[in-house]
Protein backbone atom coordinates (compact mmCIF):
# COMPACT_ATOMS: atom_id res chain seq x y z
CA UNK A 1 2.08 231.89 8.70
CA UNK A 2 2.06 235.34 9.32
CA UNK A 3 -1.89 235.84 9.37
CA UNK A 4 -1.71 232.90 12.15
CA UNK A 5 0.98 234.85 14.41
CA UNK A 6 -1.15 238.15 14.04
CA UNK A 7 -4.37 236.54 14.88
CA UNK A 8 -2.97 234.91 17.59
CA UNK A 9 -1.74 238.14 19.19
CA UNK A 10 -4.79 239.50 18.39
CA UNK A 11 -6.91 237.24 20.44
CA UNK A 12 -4.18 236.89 23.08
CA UNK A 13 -4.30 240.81 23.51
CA UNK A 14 -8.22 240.42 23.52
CA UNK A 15 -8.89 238.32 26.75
CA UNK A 16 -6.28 239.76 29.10
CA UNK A 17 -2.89 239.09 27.82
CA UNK A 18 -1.15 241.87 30.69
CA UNK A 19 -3.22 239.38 33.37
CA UNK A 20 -0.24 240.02 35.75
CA UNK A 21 -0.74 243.71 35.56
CA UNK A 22 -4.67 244.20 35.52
CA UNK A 23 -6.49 241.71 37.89
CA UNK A 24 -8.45 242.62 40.70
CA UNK A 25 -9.31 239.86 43.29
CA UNK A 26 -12.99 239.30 43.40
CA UNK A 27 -14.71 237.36 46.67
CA UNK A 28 -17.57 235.22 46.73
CA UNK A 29 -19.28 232.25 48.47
CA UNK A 30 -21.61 232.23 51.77
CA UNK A 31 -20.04 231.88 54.92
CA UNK A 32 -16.20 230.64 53.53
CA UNK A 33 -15.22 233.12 51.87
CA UNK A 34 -13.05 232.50 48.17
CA UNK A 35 -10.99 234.84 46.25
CA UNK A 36 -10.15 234.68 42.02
CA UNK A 37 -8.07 237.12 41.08
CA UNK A 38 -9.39 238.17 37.65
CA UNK A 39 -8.91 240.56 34.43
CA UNK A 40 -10.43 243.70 35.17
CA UNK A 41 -12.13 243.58 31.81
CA UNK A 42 -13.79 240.62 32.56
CA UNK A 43 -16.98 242.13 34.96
CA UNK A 44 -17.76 239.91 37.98
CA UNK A 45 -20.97 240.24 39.68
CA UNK A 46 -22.55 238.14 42.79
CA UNK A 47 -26.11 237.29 42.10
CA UNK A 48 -28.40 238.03 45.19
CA UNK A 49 -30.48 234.72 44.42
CA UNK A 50 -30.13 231.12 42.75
CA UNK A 51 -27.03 229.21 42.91
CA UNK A 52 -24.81 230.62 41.20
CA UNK A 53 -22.18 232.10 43.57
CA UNK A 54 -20.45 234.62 41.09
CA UNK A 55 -21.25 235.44 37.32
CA UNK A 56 -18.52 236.76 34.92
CA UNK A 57 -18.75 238.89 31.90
CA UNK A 58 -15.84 237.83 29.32
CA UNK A 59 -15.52 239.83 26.51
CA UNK A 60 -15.76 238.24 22.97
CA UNK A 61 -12.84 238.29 20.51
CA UNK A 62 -12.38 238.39 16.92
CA UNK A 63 -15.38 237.33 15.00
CA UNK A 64 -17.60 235.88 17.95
CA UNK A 65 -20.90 237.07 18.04
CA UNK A 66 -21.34 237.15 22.44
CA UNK A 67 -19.44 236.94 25.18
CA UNK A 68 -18.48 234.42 27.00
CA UNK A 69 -18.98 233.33 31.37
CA UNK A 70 -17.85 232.32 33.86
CA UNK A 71 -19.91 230.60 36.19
CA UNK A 72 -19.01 229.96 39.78
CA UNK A 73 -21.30 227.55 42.37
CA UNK A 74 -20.01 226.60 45.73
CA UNK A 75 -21.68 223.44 47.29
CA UNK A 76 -21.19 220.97 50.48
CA UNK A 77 -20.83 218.46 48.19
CA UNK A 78 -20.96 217.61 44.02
CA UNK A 79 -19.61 214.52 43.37
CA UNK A 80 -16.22 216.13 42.13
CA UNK A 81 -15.07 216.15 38.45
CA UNK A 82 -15.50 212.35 38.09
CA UNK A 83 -19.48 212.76 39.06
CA UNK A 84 -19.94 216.14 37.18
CA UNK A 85 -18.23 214.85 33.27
CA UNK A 86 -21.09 212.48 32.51
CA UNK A 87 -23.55 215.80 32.48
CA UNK A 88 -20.83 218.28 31.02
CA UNK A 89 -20.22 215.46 28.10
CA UNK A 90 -23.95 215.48 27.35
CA UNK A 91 -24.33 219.13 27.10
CA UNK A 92 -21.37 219.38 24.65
CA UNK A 93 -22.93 216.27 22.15
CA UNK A 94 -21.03 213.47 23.92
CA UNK A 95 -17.79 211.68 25.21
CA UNK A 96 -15.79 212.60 22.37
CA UNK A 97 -16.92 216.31 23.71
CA UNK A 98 -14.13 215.75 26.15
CA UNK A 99 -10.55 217.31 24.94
CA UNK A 100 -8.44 217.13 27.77
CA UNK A 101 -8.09 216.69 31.75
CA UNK A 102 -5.40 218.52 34.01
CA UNK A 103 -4.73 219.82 37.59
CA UNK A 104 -3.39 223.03 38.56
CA UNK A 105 -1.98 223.51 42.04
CA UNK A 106 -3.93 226.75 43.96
CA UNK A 107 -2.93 229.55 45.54
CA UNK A 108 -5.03 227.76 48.86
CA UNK A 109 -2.72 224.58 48.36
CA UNK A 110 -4.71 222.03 46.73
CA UNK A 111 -5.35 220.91 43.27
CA UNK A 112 -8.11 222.29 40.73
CA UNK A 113 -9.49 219.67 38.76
CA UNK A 114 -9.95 221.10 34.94
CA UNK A 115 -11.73 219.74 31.77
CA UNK A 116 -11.73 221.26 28.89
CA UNK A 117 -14.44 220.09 26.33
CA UNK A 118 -15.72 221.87 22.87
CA UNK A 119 -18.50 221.08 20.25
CA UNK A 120 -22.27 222.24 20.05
CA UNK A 121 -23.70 223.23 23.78
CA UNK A 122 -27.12 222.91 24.94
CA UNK A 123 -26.68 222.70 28.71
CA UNK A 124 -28.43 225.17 31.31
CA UNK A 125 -28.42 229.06 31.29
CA UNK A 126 -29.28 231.62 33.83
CA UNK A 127 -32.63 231.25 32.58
CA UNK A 128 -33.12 227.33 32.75
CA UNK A 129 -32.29 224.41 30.08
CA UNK A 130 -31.28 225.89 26.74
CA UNK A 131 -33.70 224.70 23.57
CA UNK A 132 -31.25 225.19 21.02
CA UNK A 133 -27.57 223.96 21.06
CA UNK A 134 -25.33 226.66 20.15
CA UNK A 135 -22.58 225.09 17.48
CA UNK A 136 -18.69 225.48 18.00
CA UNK A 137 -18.58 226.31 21.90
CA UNK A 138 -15.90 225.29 24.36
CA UNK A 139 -16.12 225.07 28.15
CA UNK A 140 -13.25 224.70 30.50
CA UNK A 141 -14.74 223.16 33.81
CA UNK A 142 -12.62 223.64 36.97
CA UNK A 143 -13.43 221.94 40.46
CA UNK A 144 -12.17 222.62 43.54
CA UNK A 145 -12.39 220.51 46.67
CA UNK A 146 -11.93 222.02 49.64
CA UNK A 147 -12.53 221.84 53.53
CA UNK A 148 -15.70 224.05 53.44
CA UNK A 149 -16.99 221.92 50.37
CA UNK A 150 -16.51 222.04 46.17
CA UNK A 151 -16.16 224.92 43.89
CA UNK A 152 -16.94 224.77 40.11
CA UNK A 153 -15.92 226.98 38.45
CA UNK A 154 -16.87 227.19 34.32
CA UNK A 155 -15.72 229.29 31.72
CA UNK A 156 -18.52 228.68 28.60
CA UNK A 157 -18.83 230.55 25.64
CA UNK A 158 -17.64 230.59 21.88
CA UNK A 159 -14.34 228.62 21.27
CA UNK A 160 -12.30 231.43 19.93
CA UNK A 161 -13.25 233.78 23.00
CA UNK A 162 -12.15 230.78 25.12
CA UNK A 163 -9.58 229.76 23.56
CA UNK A 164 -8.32 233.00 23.73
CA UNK A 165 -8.82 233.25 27.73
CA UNK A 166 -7.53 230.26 28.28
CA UNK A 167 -4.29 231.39 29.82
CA UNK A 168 -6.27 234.13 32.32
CA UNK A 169 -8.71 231.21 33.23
CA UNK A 170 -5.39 229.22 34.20
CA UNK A 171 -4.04 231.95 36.45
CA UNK A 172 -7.40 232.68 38.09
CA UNK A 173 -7.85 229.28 39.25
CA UNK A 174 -3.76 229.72 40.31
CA UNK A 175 -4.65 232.36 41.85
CA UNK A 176 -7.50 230.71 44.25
CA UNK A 177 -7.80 231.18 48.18
């Protein structure tokens, strides 16, 4: 019981457990602007091409062997999280992929969409379709409908790393404008 408590402290301490005190808001998108509000561990950077409106380093914890993202695309239109779960399910080896569904209320005053689905992923990286799935990964899949269009945001990456981040994920997509 104990080794549980201290591991869980551990990884909570890991992915930005003081969230309240060490975020920095970070902008993207073309034209509408968006804010997240994000640990400043975590190292956000706006790619000058492709699709992908921000990129985010997350730090691994415990044993993981990489880090995990975040992803962030902005588009007109998506097809929501309803259009989007078919693709996610597939990359994560099926429905049963799919662990849970929630909304969170934003900071811009309308509902994030999240999924949160785990098993072996083989979906696309920065660098096109993956070959190999990568065993025991978790993605938590937020989208964001809003007057200038949808925003997906996706946190991907080993489960424990996620896991751990789950909380900070939570208050970034809170903390949306």
């Amino acid at each position: 019981m104990n080794r549980v408590l201290l591991l869980s402290l551990v990884l909570f301490l890991a992915c930005g457990a003081s969230f309240a005190e060490d975020v920095k808001p970070v902008e993207f998108g073309k034209g509408a602007k968006h804010t997240l509000s994000l640990p400043t561990s975590w190292k956000a950077t706006v790619p000058e091409q492709g699709m992908r409106a921000l990129e985010v380093d997350v730090p691994k914890t415990g044993d993981d062997k990489e880090n995990a993202e975040i992803s962030v695309f902005v588009f007109p239109s998506g097809g929501g999280l309803a259009g989007n779960l078919p693709r996610w399910t597939g990359q994560f080896g099926g429905a049963d992929s799919l662990k849970s569904q929630r909304k969170v209320k934003t900071a811009a005053g309308v509902e994030a969409d999240i999924a949160e689905l785990e098993g072996p992923y083989k979906g696309m990286g920065k660098d096109g379709p993956m070959t190999t799935a990568k065993d025991n990964f978790k993605m938590l899949g937020a989208v964001i409908v809003t007057d200038s269009g949808e925003v997906y945001v996706k946190l991907i990456g080993p489960k424990a790393t996620v896991d751990a981040c789950k909380a900070a994920f939570d208050k970034a997509i809170e903390s949306f404008k």
